[in-house]
C-alpha atoms as a PDB file:
ATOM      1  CA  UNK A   1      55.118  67.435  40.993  1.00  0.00           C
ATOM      2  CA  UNK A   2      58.034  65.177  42.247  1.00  0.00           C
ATOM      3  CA  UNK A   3      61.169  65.237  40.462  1.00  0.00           C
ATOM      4  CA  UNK A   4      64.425  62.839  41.369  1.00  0.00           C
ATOM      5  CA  UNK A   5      67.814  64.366  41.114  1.00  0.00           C
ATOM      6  CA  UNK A   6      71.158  62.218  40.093  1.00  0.00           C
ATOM      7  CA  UNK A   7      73.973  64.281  41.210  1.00  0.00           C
ATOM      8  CA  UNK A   8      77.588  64.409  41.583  1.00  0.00           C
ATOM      9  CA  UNK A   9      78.638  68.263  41.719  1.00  0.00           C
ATOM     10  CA  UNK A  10      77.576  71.360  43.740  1.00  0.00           C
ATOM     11  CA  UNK A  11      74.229  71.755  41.789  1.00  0.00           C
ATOM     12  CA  UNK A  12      74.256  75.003  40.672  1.00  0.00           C
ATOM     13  CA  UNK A  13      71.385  74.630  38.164  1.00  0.00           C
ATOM     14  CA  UNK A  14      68.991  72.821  40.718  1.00  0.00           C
ATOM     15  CA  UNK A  15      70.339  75.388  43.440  1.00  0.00           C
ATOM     16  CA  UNK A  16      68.494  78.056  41.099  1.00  0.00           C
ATOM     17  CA  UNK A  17      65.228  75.838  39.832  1.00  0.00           C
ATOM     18  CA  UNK A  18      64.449  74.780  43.532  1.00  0.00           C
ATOM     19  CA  UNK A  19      64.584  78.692  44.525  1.00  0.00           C
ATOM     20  CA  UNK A  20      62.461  79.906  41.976  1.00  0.00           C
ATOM     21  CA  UNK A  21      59.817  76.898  42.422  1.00  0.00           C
ATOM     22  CA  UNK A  22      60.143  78.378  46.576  1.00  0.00           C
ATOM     23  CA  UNK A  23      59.457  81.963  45.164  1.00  0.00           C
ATOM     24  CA  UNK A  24      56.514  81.318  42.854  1.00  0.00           C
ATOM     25  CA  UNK A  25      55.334  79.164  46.381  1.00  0.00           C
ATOM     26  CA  UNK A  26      55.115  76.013  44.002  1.00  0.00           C
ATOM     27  CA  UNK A  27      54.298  72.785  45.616  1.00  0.00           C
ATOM     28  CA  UNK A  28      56.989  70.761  43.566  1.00  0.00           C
ATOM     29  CA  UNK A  29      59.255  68.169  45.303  1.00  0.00           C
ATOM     30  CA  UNK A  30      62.713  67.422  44.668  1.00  0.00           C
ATOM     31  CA  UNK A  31      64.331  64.125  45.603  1.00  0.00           C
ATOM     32  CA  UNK A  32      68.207  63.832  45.502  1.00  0.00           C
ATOM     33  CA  UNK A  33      70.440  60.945  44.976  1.00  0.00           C
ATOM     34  CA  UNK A  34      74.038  61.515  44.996  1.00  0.00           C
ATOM     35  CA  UNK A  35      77.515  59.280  44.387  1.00  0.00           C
ATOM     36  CA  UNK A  36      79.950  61.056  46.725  1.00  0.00           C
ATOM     37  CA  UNK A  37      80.724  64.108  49.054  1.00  0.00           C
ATOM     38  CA  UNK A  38      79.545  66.750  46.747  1.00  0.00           C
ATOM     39  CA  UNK A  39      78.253  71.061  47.226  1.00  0.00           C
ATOM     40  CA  UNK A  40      74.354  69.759  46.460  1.00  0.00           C
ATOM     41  CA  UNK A  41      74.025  67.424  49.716  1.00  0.00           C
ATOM     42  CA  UNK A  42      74.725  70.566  51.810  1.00  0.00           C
ATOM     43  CA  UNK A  43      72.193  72.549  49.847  1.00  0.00           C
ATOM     44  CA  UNK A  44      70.297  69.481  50.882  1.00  0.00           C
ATOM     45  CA  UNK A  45      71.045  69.894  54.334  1.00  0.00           C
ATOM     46  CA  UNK A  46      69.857  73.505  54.914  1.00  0.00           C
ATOM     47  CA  UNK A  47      66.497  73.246  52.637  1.00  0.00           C
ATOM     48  CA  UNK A  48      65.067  70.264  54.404  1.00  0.00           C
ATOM     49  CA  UNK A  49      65.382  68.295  50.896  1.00  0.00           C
ATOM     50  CA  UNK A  50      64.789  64.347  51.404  1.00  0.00           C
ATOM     51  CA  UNK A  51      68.461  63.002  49.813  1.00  0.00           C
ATOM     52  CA  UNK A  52      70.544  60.248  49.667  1.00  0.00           C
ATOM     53  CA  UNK A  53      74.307  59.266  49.225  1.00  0.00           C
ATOM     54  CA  UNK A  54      74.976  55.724  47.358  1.00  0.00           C
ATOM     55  CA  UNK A  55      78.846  55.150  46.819  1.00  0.00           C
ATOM     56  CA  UNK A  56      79.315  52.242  44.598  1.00  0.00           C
ATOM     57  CA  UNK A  57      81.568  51.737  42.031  1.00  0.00           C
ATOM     58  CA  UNK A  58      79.995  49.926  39.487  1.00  0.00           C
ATOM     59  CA  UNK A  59      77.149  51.695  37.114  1.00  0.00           C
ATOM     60  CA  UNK A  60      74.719  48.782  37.139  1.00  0.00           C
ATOM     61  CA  UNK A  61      74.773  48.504  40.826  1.00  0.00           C
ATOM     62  CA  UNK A  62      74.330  52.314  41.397  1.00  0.00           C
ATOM     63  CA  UNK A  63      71.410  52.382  39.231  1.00  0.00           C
ATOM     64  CA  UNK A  64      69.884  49.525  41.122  1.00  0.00           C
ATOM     65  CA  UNK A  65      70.082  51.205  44.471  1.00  0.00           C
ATOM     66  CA  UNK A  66      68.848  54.201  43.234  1.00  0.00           C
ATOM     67  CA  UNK A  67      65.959  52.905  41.195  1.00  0.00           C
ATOM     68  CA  UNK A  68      65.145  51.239  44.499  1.00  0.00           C
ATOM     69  CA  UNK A  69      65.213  54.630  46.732  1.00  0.00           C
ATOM     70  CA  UNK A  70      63.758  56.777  44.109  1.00  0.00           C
ATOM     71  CA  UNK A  71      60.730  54.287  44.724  1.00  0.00           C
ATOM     72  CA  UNK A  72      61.004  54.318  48.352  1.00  0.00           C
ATOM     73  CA  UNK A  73      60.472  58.410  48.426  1.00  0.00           C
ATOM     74  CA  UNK A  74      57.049  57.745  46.598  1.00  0.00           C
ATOM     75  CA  UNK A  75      55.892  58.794  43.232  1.00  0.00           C
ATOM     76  CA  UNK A  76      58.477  60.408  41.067  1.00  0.00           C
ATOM     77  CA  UNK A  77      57.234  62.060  37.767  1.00  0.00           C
ATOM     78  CA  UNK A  78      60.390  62.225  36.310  1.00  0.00           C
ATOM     79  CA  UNK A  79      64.406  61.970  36.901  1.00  0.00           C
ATOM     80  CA  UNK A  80      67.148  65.067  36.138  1.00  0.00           C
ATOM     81  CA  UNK A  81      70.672  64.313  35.914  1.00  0.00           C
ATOM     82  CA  UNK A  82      73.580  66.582  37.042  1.00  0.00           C
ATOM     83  CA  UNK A  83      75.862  63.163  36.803  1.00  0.00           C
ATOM     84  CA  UNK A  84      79.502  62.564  36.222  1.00  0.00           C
ATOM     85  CA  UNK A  85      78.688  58.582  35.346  1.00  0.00           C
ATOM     86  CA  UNK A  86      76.560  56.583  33.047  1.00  0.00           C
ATOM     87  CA  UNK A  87      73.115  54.855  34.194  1.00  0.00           C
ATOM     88  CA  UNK A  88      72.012  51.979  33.434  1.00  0.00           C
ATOM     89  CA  UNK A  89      68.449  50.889  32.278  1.00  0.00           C
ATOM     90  CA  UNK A  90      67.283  50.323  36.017  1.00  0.00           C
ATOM     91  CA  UNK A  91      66.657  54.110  35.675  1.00  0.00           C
ATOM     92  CA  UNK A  92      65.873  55.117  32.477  1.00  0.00           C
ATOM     93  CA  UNK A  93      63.627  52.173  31.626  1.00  0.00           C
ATOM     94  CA  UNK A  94      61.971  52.749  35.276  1.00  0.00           C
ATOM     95  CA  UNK A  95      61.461  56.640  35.243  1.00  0.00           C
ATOM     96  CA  UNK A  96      61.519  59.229  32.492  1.00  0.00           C
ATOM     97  CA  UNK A  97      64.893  60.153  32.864  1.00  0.00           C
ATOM     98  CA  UNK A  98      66.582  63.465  31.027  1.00  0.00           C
ATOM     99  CA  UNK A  99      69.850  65.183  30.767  1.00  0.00           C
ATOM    100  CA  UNK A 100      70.535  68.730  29.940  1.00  0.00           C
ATOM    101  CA  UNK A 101      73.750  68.586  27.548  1.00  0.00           C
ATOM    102  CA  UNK A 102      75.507  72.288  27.407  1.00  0.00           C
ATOM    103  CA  UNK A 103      75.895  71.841  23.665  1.00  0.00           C
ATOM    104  CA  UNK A 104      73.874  71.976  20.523  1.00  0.00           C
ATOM    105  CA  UNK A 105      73.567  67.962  19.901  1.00  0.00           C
ATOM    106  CA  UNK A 106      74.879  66.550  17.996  1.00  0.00           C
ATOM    107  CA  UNK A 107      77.836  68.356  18.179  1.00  0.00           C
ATOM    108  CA  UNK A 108      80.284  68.262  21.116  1.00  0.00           C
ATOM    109  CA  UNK A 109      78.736  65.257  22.748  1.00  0.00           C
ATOM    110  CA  UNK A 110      80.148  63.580  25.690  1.00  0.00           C
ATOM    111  CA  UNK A 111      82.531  65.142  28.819  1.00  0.00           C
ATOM    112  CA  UNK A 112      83.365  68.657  28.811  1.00  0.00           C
ATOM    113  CA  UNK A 113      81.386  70.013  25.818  1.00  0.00           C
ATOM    114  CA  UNK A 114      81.762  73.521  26.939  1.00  0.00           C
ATOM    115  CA  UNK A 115      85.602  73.531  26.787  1.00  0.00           C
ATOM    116  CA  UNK A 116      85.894  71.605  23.515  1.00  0.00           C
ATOM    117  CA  UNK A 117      83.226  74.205  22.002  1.00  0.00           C
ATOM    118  CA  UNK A 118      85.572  77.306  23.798  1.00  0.00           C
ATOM    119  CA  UNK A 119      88.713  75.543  21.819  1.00  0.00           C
ATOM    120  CA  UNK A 120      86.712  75.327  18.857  1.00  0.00           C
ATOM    121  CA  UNK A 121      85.900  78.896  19.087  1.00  0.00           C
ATOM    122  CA  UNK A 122      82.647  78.546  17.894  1.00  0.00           C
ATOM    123  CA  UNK A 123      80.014  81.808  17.493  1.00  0.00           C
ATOM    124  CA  UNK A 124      77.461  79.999  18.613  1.00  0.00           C
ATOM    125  CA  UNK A 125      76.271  77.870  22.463  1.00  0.00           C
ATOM    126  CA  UNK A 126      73.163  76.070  23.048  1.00  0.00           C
ATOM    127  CA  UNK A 127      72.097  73.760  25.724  1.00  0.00           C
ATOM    128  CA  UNK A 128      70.071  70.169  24.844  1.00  0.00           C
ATOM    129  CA  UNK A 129      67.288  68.789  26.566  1.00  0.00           C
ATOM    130  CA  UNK A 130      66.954  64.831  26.058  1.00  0.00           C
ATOM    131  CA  UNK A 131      66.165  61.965  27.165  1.00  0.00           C
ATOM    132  CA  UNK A 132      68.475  59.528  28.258  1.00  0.00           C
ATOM    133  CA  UNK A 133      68.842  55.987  26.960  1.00  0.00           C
ATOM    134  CA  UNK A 134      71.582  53.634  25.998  1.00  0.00           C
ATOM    135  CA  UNK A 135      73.787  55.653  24.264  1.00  0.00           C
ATOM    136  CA  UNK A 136      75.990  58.887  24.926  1.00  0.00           C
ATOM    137  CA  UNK A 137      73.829  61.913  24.688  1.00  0.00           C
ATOM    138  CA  UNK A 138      72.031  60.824  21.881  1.00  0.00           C
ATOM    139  CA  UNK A 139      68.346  59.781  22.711  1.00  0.00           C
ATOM    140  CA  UNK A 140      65.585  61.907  22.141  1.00  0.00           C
ATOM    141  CA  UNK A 141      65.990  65.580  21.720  1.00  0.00           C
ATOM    142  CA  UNK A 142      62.956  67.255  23.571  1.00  0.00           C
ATOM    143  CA  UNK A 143      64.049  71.237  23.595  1.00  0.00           C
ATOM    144  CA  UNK A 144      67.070  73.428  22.905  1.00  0.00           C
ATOM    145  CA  UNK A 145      67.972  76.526  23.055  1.00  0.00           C
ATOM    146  CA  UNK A 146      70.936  78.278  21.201  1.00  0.00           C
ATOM    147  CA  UNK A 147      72.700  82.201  21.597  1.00  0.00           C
ATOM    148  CA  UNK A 148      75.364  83.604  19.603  1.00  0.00           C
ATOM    149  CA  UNK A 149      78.548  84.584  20.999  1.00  0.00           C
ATOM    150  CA  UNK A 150      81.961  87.044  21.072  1.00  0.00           C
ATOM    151  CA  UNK A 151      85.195  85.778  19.792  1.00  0.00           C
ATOM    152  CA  UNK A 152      86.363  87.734  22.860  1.00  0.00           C
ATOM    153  CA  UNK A 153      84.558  85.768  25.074  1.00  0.00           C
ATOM    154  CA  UNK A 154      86.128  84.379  28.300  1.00  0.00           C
ATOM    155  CA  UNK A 155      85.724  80.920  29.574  1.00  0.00           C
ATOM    156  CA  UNK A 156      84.047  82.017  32.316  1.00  0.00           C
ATOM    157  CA  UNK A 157      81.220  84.115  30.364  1.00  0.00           C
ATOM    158  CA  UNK A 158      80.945  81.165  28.735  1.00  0.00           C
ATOM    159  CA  UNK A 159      80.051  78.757  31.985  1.00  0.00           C
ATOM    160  CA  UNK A 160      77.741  82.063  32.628  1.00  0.00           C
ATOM    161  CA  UNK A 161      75.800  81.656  29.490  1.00  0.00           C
ATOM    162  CA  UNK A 162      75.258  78.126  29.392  1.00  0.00           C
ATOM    163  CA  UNK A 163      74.564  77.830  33.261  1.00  0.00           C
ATOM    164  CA  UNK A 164      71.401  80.145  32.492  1.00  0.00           C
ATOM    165  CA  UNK A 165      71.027  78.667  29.275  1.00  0.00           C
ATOM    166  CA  UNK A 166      70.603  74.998  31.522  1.00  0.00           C
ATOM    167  CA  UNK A 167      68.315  76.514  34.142  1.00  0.00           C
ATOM    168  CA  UNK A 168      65.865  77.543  31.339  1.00  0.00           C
ATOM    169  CA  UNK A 169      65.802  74.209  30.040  1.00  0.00           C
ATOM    170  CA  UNK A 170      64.980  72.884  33.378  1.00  0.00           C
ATOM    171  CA  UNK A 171      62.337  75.270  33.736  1.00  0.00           C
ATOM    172  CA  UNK A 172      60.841  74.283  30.588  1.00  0.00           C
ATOM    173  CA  UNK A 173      61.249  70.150  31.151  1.00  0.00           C
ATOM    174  CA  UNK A 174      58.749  70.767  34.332  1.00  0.00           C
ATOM    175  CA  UNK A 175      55.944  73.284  32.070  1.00  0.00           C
ATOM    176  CA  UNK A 176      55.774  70.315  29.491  1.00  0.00           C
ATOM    177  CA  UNK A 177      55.402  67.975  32.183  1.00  0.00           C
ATOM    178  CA  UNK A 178      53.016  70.089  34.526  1.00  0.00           C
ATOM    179  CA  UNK A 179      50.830  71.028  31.416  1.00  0.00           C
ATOM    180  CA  UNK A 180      51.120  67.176  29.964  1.00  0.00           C
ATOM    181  CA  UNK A 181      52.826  68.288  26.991  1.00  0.00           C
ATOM    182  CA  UNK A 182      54.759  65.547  26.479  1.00  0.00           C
ATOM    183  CA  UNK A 183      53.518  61.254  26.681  1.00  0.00           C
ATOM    184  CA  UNK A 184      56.123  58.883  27.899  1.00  0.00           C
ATOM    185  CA  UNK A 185      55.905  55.697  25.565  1.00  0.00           C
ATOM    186  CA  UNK A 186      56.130  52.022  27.469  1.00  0.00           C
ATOM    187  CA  UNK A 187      59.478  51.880  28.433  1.00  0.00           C
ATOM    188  CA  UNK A 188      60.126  55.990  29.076  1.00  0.00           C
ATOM    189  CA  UNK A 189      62.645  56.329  26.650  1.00  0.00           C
ATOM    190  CA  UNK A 190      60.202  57.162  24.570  1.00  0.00           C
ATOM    191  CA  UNK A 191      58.291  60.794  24.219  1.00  0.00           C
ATOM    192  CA  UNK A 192      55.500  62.258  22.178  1.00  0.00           C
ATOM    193  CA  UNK A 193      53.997  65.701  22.127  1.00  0.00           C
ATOM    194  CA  UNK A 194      50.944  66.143  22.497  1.00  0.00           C
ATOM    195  CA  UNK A 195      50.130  69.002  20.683  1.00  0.00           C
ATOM    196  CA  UNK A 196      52.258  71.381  18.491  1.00  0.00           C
ATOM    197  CA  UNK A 197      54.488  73.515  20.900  1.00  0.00           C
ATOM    198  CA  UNK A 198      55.402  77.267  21.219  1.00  0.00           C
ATOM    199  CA  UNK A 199      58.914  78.078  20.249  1.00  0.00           C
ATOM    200  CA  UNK A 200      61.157  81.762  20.377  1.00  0.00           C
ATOM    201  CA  UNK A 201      63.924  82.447  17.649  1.00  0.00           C
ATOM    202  CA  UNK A 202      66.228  81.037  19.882  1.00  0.00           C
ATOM    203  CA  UNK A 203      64.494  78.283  22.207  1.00  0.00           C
ATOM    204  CA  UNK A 204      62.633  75.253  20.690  1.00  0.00           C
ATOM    205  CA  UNK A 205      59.912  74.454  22.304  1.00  0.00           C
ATOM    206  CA  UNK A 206      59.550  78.036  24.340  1.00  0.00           C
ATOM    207  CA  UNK A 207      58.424  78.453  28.232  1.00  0.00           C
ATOM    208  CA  UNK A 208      54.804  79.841  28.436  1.00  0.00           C
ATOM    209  CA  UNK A 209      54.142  79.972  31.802  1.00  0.00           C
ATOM    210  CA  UNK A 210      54.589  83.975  32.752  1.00  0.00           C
ATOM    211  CA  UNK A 211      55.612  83.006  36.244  1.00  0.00           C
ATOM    212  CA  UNK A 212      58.756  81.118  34.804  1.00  0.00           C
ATOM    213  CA  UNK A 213      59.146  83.866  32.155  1.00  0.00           C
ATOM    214  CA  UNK A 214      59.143  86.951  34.921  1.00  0.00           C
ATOM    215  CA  UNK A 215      61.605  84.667  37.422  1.00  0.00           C
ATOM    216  CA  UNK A 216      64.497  84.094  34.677  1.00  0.00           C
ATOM    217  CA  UNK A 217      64.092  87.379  32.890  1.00  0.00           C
ATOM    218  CA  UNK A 218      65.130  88.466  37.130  1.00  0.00           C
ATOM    219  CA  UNK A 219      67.754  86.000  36.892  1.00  0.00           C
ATOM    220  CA  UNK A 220      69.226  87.199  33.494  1.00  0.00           C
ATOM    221  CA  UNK A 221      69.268  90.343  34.592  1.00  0.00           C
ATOM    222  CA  UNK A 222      70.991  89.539  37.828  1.00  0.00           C
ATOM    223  CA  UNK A 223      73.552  87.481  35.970  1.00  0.00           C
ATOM    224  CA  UNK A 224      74.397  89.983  33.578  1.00  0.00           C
ATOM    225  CA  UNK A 225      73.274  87.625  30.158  1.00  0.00           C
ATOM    226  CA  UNK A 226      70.469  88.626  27.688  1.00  0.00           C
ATOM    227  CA  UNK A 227      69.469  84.728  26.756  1.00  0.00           C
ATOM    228  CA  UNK A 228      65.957  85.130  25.990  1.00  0.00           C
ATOM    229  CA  UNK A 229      64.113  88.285  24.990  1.00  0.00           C
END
């Protein structure tokens, strides 16, 4: 499977996906495009990962260039973002594009969900996987996943939680795709399932695959966090 990567930050949910796809001896591809000097080029750097850096300002222009070298790497089945901007259509309406939004959506959508939810105090974090469209993190909601939490939790369990909470939604985005659970519609924005899919108490749809399942029950335990049982 190949699979573009937006990015803008160090990458610490790809960092993870990418070494569990090396450990299961998977034969995915990742192809990064980033917007500045940023922690995921380096990762880049030492992993032999085919990337590239396009600095420019505007959104539309951006999303031009990339479209453009996502095409020149080959076939991409689909497009992650770890992104601190907006795309434009060039992308979405190109590729099946997703985000992974560290909040139940609709709620706390936007920049820096994770500290308005820690100000809110709420007893409850999830993490959102959706497509991305025209709007603000509200196109189409493919999987989420949702644990309660301490009032005497700190910010930084917090980050903990949801960073492990993203990295199983990841895992999950390339099962649907791999087992063609999911149909992209005409223009990409658009999904269907194919079937009806397997969900836990606390993650809608689930992760089947007992590769995936053995690697982040490791990385739960190696982190400290009990997200999925």
């Amino acid at each position: 499977m190949n699979i573009g990567i937006i990015a803008s930050s160090g990458g610490s949910v790809f960092k993870e996906v990418f070494s569990i796809c090396r450990e299961l001896l998977r034969p995915d591809n990742f192809f990064i495009i980033t917007d500045r000097v940023c922690g995921i080029e380096d990762f880049c750097r030492d992993n032999n990962i085919p990337w590239k850096r396009i600095e420019c300002k505007d959104n539309h222009e951006f999303s031009f260039k990339a479209k453009e070298q996502f095409e020149s790497f080959g076939t991409i089945d689909f497009i992650v973002l770890f992104f601190l901007r907006l795309i434009s259509e060039q992308i979405y309406k190109t590729f099946p594009t997703f985000n992974i939004h560290p909040s139940i959506l609709p709620a706390f959508q936007g920049f820096n969900p994770l500290k308005k939810a820690f100000l809110k105090k709420v007893r409850f974090i999830g993490a959102t996987l959706h497509m991305v469209d025209n709007t603000i993190d509200d196109g189409r909601i493919v999987g989420q996943i949702i644990n309660p939490i301490s009032p005497n939790m700190s910010e930084t369990q917090l980050n903990t939680l949801s960073f492990l909470q993203k990295v199983y939604l990841f895992l999950l985005l390339i099962e649907l795709n791999e087992k063609k659970l999911i149909q992209y519609g005409s223009i990409n924005s658009d999904i269907f399932f194919n079937s009806e899919l397997p969900a836990r108490i606390n993650a809608n749809p689930c992760i089947t695959s007992s590769q995936f399942n053995r690697a982040f029950m490791n990385l739960q335990y190696r982190e400290g966090f009990e997200v999925i049982r």
